[in-house]
C-alpha atoms as a PDB file:
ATOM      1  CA  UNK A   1     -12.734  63.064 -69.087  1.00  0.00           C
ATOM      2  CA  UNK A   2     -16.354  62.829 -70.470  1.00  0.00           C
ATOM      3  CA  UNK A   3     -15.356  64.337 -73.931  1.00  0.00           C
ATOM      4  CA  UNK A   4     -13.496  61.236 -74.695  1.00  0.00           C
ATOM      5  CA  UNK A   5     -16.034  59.010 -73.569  1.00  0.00           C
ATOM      6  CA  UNK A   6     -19.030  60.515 -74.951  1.00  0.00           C
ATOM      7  CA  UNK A   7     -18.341  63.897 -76.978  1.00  0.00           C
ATOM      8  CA  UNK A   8     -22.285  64.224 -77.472  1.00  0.00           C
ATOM      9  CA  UNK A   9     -22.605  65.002 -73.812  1.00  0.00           C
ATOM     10  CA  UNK A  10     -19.666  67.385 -73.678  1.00  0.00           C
ATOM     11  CA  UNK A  11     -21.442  70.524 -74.661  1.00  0.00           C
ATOM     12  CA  UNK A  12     -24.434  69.595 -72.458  1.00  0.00           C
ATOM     13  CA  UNK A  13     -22.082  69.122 -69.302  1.00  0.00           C
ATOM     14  CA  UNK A  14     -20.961  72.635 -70.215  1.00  0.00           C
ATOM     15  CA  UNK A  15     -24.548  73.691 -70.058  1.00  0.00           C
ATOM     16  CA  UNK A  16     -25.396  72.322 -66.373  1.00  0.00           C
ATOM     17  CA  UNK A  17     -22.038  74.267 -65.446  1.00  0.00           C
ATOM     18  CA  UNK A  18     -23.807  77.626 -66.766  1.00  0.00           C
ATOM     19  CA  UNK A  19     -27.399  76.594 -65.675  1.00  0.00           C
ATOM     20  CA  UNK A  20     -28.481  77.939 -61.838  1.00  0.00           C
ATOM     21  CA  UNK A  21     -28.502  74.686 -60.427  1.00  0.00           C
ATOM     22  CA  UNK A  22     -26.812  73.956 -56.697  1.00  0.00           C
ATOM     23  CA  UNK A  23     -23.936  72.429 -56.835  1.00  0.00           C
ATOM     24  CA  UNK A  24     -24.892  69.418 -55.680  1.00  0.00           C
ATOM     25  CA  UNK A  25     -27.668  68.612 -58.584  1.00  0.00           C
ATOM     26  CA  UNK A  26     -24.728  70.025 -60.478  1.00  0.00           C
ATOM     27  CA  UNK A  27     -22.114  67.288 -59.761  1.00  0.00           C
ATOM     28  CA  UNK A  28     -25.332  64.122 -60.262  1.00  0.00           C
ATOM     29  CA  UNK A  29     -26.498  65.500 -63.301  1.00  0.00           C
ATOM     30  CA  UNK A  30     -23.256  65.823 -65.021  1.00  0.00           C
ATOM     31  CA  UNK A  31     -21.681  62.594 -63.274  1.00  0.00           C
ATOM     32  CA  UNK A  32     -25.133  60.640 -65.167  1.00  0.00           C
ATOM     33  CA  UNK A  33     -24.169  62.359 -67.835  1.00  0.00           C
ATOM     34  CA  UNK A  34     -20.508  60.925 -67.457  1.00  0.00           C
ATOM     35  CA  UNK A  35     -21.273  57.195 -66.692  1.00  0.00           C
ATOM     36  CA  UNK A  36     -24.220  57.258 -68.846  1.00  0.00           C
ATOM     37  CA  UNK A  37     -23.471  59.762 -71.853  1.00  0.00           C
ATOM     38  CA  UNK A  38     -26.595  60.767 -73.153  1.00  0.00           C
ATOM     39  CA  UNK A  39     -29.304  58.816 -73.364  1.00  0.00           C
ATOM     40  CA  UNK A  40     -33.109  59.810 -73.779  1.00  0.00           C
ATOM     41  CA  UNK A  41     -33.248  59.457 -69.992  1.00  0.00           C
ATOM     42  CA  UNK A  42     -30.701  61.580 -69.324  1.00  0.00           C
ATOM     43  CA  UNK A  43     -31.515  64.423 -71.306  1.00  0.00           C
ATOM     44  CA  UNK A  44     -35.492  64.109 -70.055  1.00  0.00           C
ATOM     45  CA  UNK A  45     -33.676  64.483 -66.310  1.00  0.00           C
ATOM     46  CA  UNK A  46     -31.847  67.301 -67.126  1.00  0.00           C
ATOM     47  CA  UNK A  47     -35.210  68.930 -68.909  1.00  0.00           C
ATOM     48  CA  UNK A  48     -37.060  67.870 -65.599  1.00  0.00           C
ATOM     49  CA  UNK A  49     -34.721  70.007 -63.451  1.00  0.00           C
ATOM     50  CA  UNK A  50     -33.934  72.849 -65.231  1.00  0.00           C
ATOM     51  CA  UNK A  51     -38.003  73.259 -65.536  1.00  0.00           C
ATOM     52  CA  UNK A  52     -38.090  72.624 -61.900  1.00  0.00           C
ATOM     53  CA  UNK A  53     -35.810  75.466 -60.665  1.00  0.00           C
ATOM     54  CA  UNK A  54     -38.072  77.922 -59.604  1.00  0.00           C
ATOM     55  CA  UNK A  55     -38.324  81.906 -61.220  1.00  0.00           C
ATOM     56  CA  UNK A  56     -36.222  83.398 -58.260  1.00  0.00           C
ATOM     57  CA  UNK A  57     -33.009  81.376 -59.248  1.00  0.00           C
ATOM     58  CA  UNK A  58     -32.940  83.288 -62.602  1.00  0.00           C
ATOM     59  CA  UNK A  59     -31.617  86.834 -62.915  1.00  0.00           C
ATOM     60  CA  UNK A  60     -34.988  87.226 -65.159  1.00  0.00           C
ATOM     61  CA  UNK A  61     -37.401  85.474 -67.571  1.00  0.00           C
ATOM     62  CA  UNK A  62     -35.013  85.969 -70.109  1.00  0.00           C
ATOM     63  CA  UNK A  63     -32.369  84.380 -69.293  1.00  0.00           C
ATOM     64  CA  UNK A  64     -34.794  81.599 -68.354  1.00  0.00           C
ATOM     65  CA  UNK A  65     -36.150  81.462 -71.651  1.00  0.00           C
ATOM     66  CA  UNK A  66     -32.129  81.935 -72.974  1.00  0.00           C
ATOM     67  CA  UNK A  67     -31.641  78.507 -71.164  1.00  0.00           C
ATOM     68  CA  UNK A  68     -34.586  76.740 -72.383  1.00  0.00           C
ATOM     69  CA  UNK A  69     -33.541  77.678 -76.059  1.00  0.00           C
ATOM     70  CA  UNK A  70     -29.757  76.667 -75.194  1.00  0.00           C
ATOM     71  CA  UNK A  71     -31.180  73.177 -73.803  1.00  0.00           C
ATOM     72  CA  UNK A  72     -33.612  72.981 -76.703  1.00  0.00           C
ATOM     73  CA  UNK A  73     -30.882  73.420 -79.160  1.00  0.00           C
ATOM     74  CA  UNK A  74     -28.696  71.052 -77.522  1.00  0.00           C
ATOM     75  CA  UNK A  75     -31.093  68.114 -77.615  1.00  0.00           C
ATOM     76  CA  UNK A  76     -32.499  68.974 -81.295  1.00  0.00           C
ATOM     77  CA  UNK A  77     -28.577  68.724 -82.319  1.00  0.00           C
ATOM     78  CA  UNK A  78     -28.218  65.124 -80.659  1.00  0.00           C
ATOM     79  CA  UNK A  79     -31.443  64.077 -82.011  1.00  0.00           C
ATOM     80  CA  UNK A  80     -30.028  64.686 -85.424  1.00  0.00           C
ATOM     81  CA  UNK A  81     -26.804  63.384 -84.775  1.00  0.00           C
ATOM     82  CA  UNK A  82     -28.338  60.160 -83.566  1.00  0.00           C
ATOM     83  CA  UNK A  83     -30.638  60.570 -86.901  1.00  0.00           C
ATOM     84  CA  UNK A  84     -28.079  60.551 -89.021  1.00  0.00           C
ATOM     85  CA  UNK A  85     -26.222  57.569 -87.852  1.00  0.00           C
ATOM     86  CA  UNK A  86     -29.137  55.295 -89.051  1.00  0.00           C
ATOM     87  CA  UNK A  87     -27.947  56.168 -92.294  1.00  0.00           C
ATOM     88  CA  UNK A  88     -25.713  55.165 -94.460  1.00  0.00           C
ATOM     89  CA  UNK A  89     -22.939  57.456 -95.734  1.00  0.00           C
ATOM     90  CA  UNK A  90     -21.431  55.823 -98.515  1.00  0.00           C
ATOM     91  CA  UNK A  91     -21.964  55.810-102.371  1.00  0.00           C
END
């Protein structure tokens, strides 16, 4: 399972499982995700094709903006995560 291998990229696996994609960009964005685990490639790709679904596959511009905010707020909590790493958490 990913979650052991990279828990980072568990919650944005969970994501491309909600997200309108076809199943088929479903299974090779989450099995990058997988082998990879998230990388700044890997979340750009995932950006790339969830802005490159078009309006139809959305019930309405809301819950296209709802996904942009969920994938925002995904990436903004990695980029932290990865922040805080670089420092040092000792006294």
């Amino acid at each position: 399972m990913s979650a052991n291998k990279h828990p980072e990229a568990h919650k944005l696996i969970l994501f491309i499982e909600k997200a309108p994609f076809s199943e088929e960009k479903k299974s090779a964005l989450k099995e990058l995700l997988e082998n990879n685990g998230m990388t700044e490639e890997t979340t750009n790709t995932v950006h790339q094709e969830l802005n490159s679904l078009p309006k139809e596959s959305y019930a309405s511009d809301w819950q296209r903006a709802k996904f942009n905010m969920d994938l925002a707020g995904i990436l903004k909590q990695w980029n932290l995560s990865q922040g805080s790493k670089k420092f040092k958490h000792s006294r």
